[in-house]
C-alpha atoms as a PDB file:
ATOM      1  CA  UNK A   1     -17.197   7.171 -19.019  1.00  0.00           C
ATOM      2  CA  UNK A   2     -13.882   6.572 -20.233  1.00  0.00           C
ATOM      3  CA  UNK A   3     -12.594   7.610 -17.224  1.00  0.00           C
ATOM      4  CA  UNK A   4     -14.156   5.365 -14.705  1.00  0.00           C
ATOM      5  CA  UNK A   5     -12.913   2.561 -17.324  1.00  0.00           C
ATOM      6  CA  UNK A   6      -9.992   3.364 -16.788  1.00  0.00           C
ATOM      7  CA  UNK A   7      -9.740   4.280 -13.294  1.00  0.00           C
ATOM      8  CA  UNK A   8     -11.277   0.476 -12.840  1.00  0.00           C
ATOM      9  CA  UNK A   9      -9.605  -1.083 -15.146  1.00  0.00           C
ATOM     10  CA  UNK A  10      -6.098   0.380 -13.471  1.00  0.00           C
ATOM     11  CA  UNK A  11      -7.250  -0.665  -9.998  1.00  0.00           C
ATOM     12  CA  UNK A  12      -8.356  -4.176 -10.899  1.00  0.00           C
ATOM     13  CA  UNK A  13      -4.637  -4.881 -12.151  1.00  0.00           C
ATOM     14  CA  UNK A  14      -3.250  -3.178  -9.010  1.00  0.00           C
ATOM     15  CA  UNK A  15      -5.435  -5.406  -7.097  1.00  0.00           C
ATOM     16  CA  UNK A  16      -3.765  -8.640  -8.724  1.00  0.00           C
ATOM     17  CA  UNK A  17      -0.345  -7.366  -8.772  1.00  0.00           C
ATOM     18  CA  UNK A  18      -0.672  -6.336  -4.989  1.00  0.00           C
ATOM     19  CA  UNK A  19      -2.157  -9.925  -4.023  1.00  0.00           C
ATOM     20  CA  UNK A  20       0.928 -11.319  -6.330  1.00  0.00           C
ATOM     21  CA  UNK A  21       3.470  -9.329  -5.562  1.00  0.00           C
ATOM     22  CA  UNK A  22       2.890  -5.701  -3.894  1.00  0.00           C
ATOM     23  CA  UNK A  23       3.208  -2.047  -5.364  1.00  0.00           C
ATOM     24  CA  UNK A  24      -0.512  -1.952  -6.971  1.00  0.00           C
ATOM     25  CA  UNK A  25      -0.431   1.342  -5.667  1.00  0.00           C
ATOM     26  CA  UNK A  26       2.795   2.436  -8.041  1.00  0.00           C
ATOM     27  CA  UNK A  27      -0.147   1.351 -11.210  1.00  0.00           C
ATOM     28  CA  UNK A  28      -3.470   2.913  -9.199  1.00  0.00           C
ATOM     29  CA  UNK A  29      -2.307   6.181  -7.753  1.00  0.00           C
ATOM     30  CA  UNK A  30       0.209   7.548 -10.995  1.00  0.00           C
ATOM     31  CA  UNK A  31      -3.659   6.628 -13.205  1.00  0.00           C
ATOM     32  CA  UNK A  32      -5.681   8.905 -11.230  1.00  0.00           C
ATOM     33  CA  UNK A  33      -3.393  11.707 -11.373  1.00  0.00           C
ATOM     34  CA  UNK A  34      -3.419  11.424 -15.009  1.00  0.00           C
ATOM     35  CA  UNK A  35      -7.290  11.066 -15.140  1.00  0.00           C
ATOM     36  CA  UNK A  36      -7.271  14.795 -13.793  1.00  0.00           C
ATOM     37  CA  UNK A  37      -7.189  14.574  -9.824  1.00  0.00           C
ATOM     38  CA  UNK A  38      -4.966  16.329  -7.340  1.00  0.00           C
ATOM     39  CA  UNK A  39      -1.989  14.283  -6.177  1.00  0.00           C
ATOM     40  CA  UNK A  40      -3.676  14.910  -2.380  1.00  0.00           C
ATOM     41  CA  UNK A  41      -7.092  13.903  -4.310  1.00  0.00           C
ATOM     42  CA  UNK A  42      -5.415  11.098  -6.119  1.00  0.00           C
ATOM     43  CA  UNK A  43      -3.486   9.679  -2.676  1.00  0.00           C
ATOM     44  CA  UNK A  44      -6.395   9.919  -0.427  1.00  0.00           C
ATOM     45  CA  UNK A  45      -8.828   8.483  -3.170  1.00  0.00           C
ATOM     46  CA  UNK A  46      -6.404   5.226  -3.763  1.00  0.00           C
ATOM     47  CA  UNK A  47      -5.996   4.801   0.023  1.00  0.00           C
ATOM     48  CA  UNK A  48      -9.878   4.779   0.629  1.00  0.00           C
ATOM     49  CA  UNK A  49     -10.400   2.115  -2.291  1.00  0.00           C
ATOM     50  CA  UNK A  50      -7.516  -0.173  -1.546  1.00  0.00           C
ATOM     51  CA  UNK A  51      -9.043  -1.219   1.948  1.00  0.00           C
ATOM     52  CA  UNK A  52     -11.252  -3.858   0.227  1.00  0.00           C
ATOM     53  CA  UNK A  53      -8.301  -5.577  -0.856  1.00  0.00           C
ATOM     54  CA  UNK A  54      -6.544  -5.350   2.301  1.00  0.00           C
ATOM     55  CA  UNK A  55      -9.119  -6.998   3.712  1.00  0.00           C
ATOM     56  CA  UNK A  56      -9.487  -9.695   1.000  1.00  0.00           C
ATOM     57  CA  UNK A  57      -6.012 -10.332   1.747  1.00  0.00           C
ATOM     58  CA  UNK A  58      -6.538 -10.812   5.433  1.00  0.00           C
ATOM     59  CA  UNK A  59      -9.590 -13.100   5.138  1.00  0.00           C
ATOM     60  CA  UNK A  60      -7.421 -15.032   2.233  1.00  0.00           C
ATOM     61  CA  UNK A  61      -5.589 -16.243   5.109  1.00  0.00           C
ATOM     62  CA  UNK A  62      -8.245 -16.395   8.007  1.00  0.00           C
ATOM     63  CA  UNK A  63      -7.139 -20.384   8.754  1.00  0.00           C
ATOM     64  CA  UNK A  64      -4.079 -19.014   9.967  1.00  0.00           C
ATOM     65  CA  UNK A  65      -5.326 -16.252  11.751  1.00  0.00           C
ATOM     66  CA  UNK A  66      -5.670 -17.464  15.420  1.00  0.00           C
ATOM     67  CA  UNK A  67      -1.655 -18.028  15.113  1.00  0.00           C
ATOM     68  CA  UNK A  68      -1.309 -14.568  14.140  1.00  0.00           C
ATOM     69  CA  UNK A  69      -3.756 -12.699  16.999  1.00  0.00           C
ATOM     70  CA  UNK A  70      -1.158 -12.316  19.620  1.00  0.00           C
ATOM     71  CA  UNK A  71       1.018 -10.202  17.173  1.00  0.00           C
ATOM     72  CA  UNK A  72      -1.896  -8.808  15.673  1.00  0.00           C
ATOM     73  CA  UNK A  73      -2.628  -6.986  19.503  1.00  0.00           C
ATOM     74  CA  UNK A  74       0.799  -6.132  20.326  1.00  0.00           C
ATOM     75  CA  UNK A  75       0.941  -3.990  16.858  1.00  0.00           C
ATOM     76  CA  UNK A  76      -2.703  -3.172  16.542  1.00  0.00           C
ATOM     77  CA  UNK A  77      -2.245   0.012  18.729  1.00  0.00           C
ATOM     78  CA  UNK A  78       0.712   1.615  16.959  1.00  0.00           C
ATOM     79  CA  UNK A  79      -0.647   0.791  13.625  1.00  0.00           C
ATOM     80  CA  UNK A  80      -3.874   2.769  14.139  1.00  0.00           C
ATOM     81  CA  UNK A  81      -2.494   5.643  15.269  1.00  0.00           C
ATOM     82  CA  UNK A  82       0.513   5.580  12.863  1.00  0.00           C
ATOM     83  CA  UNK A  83      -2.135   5.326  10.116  1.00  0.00           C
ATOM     84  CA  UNK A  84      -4.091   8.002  11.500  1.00  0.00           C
ATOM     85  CA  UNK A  85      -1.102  10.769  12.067  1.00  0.00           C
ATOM     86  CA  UNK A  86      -0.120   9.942   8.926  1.00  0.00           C
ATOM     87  CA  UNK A  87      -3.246  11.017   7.174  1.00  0.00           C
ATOM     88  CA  UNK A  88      -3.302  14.068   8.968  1.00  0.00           C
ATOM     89  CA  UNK A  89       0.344  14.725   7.934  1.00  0.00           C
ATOM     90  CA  UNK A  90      -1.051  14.236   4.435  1.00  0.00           C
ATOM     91  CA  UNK A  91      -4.058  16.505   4.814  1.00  0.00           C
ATOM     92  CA  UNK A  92      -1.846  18.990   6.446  1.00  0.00           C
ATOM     93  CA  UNK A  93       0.583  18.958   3.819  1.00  0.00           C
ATOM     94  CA  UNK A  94       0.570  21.997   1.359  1.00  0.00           C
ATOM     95  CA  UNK A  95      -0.854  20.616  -2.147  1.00  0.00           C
ATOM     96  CA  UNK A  96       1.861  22.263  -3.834  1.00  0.00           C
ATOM     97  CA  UNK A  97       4.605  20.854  -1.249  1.00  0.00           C
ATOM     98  CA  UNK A  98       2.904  17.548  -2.034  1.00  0.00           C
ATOM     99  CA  UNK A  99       3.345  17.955  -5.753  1.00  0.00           C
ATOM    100  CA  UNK A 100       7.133  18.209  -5.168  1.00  0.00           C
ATOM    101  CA  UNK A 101       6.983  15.162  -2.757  1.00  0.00           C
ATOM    102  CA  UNK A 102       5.200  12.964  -5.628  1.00  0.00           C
ATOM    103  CA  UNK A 103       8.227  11.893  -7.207  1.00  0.00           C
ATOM    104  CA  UNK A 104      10.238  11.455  -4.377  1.00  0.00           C
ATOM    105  CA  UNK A 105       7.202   8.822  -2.510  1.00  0.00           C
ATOM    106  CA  UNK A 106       7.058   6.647  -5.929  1.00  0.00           C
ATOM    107  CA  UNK A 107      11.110   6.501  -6.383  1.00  0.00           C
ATOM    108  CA  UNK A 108      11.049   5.968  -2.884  1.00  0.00           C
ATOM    109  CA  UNK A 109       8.345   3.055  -3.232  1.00  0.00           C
ATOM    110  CA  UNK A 110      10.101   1.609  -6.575  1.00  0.00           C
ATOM    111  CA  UNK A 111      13.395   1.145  -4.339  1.00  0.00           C
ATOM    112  CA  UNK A 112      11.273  -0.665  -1.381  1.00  0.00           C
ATOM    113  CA  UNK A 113      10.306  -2.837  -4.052  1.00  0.00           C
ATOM    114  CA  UNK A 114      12.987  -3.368  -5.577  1.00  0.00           C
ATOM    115  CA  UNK A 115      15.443  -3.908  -2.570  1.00  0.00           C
ATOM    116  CA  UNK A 116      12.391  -5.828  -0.848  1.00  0.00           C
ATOM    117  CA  UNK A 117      13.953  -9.397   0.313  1.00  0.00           C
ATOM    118  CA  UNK A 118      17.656  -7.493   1.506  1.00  0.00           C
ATOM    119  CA  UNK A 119      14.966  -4.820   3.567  1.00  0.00           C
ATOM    120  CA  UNK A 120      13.047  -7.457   5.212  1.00  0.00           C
ATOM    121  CA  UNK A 121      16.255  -9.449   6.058  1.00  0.00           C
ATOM    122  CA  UNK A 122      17.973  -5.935   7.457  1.00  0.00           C
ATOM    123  CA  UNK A 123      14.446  -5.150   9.556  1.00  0.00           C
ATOM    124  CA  UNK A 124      14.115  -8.849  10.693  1.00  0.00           C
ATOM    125  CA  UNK A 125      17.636  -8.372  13.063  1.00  0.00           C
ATOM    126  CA  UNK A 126      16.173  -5.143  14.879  1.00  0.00           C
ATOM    127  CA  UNK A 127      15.596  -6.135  18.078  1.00  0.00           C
ATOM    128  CA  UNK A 128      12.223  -6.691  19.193  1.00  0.00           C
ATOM    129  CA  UNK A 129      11.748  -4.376  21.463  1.00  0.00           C
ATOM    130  CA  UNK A 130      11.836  -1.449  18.591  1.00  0.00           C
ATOM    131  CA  UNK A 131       9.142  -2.899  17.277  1.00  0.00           C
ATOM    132  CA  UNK A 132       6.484  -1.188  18.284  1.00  0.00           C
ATOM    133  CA  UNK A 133       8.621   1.910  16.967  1.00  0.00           C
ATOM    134  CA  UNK A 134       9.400   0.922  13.823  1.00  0.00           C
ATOM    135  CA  UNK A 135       5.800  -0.192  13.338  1.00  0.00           C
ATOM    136  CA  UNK A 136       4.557   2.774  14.383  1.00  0.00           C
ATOM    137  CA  UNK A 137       6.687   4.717  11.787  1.00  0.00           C
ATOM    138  CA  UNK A 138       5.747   1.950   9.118  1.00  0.00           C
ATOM    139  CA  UNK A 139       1.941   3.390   9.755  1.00  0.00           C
ATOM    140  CA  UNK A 140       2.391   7.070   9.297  1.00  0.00           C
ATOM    141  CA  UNK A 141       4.018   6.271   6.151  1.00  0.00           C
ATOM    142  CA  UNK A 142       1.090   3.748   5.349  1.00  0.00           C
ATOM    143  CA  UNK A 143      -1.739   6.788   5.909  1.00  0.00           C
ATOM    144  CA  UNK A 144       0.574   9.183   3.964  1.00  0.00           C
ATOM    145  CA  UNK A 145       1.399   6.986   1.031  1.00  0.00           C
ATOM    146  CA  UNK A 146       2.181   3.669   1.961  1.00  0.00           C
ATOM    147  CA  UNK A 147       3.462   1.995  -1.274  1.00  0.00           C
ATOM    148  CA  UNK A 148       5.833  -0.907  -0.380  1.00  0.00           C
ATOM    149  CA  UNK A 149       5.077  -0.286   3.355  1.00  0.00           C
ATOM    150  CA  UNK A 150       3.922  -5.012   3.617  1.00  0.00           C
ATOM    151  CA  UNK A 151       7.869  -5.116   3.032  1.00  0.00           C
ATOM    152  CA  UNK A 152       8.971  -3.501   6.091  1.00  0.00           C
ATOM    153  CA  UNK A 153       6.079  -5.023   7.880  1.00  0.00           C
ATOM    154  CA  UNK A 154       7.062  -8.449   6.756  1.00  0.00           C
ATOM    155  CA  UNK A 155      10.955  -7.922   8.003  1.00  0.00           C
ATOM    156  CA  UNK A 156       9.952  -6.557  11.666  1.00  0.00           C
ATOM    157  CA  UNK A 157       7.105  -9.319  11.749  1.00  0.00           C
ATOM    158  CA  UNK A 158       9.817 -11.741  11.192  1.00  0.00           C
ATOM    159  CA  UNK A 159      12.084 -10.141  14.129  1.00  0.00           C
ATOM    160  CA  UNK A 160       9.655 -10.627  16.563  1.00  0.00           C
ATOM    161  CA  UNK A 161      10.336 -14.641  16.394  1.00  0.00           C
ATOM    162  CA  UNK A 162       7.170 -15.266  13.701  1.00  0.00           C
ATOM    163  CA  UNK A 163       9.065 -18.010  11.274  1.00  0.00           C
ATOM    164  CA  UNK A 164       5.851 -19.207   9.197  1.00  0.00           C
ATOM    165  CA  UNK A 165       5.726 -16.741   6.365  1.00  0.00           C
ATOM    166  CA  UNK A 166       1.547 -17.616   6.162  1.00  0.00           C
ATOM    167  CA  UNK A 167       1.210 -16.306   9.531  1.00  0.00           C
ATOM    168  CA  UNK A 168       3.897 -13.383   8.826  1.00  0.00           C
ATOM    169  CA  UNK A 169       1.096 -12.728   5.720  1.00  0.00           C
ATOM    170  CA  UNK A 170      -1.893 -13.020   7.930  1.00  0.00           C
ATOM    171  CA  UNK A 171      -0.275 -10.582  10.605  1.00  0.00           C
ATOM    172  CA  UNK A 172       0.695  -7.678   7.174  1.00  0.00           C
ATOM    173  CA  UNK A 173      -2.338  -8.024   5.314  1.00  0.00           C
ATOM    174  CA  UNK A 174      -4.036  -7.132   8.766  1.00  0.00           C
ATOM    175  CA  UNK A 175      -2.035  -4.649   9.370  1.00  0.00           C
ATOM    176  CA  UNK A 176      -2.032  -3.122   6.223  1.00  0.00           C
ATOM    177  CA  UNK A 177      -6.001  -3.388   6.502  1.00  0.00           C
ATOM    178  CA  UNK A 178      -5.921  -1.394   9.744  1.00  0.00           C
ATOM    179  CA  UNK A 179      -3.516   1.205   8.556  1.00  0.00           C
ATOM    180  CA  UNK A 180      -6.010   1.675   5.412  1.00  0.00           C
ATOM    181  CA  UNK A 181      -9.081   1.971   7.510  1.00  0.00           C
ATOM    182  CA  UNK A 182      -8.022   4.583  10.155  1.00  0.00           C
ATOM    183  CA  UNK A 183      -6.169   6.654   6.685  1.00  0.00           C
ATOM    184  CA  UNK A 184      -9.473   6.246   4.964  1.00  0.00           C
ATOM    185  CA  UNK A 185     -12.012   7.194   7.374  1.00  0.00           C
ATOM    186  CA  UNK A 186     -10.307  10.407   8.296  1.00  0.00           C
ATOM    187  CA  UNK A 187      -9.805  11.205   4.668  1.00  0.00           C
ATOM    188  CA  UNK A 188     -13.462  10.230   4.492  1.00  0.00           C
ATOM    189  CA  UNK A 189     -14.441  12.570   7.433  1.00  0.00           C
ATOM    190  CA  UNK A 190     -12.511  15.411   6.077  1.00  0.00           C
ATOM    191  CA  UNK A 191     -14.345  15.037   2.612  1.00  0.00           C
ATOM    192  CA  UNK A 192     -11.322  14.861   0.653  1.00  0.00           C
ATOM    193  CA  UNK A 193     -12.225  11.533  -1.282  1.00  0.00           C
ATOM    194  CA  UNK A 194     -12.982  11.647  -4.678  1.00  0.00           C
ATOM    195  CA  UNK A 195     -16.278   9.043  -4.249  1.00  0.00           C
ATOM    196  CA  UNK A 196     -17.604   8.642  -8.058  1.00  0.00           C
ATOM    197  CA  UNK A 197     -13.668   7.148  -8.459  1.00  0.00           C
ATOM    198  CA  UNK A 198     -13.147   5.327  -4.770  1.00  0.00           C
ATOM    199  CA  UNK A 199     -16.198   3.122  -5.197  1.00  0.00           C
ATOM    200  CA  UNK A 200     -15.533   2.181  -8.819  1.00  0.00           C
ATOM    201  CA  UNK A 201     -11.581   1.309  -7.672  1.00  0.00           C
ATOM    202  CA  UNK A 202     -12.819  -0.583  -4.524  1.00  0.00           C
ATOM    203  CA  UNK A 203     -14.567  -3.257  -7.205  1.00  0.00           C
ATOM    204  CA  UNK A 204     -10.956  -3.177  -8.945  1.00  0.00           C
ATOM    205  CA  UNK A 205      -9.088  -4.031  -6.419  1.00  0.00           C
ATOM    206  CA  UNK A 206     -11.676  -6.870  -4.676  1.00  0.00           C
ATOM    207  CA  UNK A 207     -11.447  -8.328  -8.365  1.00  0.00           C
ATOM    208  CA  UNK A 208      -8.354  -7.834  -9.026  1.00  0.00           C
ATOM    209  CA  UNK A 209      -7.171  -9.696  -5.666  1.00  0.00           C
ATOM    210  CA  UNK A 210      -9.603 -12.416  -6.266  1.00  0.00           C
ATOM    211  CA  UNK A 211      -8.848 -12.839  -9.524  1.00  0.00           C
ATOM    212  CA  UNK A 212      -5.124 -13.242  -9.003  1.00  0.00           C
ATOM    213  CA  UNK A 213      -5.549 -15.326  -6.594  1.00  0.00           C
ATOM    214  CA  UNK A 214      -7.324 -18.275  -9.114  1.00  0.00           C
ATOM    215  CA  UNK A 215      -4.242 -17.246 -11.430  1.00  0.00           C
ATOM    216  CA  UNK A 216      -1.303 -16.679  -9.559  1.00  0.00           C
ATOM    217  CA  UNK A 217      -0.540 -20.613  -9.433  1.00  0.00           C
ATOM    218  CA  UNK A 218       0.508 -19.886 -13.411  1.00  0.00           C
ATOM    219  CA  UNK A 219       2.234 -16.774 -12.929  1.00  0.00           C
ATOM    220  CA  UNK A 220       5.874 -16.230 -11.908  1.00  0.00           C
ATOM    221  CA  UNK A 221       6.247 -13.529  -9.726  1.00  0.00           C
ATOM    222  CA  UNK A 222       9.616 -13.205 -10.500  1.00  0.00           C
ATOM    223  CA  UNK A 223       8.044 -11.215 -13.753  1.00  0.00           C
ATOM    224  CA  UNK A 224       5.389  -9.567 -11.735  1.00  0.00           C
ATOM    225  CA  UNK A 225       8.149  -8.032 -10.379  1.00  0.00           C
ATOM    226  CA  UNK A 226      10.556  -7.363 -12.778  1.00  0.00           C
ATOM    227  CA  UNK A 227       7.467  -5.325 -14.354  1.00  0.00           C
ATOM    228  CA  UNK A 228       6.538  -3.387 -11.347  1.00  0.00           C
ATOM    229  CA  UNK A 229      10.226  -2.024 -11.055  1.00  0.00           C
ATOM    230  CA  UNK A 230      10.206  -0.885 -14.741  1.00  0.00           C
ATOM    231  CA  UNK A 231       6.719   0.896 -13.805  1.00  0.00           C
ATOM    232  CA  UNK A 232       7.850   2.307 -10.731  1.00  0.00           C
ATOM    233  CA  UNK A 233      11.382   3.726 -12.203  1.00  0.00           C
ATOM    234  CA  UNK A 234       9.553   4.667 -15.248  1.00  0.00           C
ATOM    235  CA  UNK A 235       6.869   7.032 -13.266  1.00  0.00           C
ATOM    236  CA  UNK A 236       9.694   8.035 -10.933  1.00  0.00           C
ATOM    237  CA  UNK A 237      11.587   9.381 -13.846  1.00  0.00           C
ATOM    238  CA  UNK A 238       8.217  10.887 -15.822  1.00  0.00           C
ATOM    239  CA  UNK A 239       7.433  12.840 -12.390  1.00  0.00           C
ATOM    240  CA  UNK A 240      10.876  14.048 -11.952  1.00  0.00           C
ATOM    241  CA  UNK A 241      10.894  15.383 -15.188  1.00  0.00           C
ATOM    242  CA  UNK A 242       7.235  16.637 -15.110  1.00  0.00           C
ATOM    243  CA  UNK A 243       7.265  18.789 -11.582  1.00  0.00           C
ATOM    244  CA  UNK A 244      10.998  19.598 -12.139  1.00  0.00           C
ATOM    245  CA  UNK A 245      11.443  20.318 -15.545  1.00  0.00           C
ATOM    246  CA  UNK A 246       8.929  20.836 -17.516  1.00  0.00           C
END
């Protein structure tokens, strides 16, 4: 029972922290694999529960959504199948490879966090006809991992010409939704979701975005992050140490 506390309780502040701020994922995915799960188990399991809050961030900003559709169809192809080869790179990918990779994905996540605003900014001057490209590649990390993968998003949105940062939001968080979905059913198809722990998590994060977003008025994010790099460099560290070392 404990457990499933846990792995809701963990999920529910991911939820908040990614409506916030971003890198729930560095709090959700790091709990399961200490709750006893394969990091494959663990990745696959966190990808299939964090669609509901993708899409409660999408339909957070559904006024702005007719803005957003043209963008929306130009990367809606390339972010389906980026999400999709991406999941099959996962579920090709030797569990005991992946173990070695763990540490690598968070540090890897902590410093798109951390560097977030100076990555956007670098993304936003790639010309727009890469976009599709770089989206694309965006995706297949999303279905392999996809921690910190909204910052990229938001800096190639930007390059495109999109200026309002609602509608830049509204085009990510559908994105993001998109790239979850196509991740999740495969995982789902393949049977490598761990479902007593998914469907607990998927509450988590609906509550945990809804929540937040009552809250977040009161809350400077400038904190939300500073903790989320300390987490991220923290379990970075820990994972080194614990696949490496130990």
């Amino acid at each position: 029972m404990i457990h499933y506390l846990l792995a809701f309780f963990s999920s529910l502040f991911a939820g908040g922290i990614n409506a916030v701020a971003g890198g729930g994922t560095l709090i959700s995915f790091p709990t399961l694999i200490e709750l006893g799960l394969s990091s494959k188990i663990s990745n696959t399991t966190n990808t299939v529960a964090l669609w509901t809050g993708s899409l409660l961030g999408a339909i957070g900003y559904k006024s702005y959504f007719k803005n957003a559709l043209p963008t929306i169809r130009k990367l809606f192809v390339p972010s389906l199948i980026g999400g999709v080869l991406g999941g099959f790179l996962l579920l090709y990918t030797p569990q005991k490879t992946f173990n070695f990779i763990v540490p690598f994905l968070i540090l890897f996540a902590a410093i798109l966090f951390s560097f977030g605003p100076k990555i956007s900014r670098f993304t936003s001057r790639i010309k727009a006809r890469y976009i599709f490209l770089i989206q694309l590649i965006t995706a297949v990390y999303g279905g392999y991992f996809g921690a910190g993968m909204g910052i990229v998003m938001l800096g190639s949105i930007t390059a495109i010409g999109i200026d309002d940062i609602h509608v830049a939001n509204t085009v990510k968080n559908t994105l993001a939704f998109l790239i979850n979905l196509s991740a999740a059913i495969l995982f789902s198809l393949y049977g490598k979701v761990e479902w007593h722990y998914a469907t607990i998590m998927m509450f988590g994060f609906a509550a945990g975005g809804i929540l937040s977003s009552l809250i977040s008025q009161k809350i400077d994010r400038v904190y939300i992050r500073m903790f989320i790099n300390i987490v991220g460099y923290t379990l970075a560290i820990y994972y080194f140490v614990k696949v490496y070392i130990l």
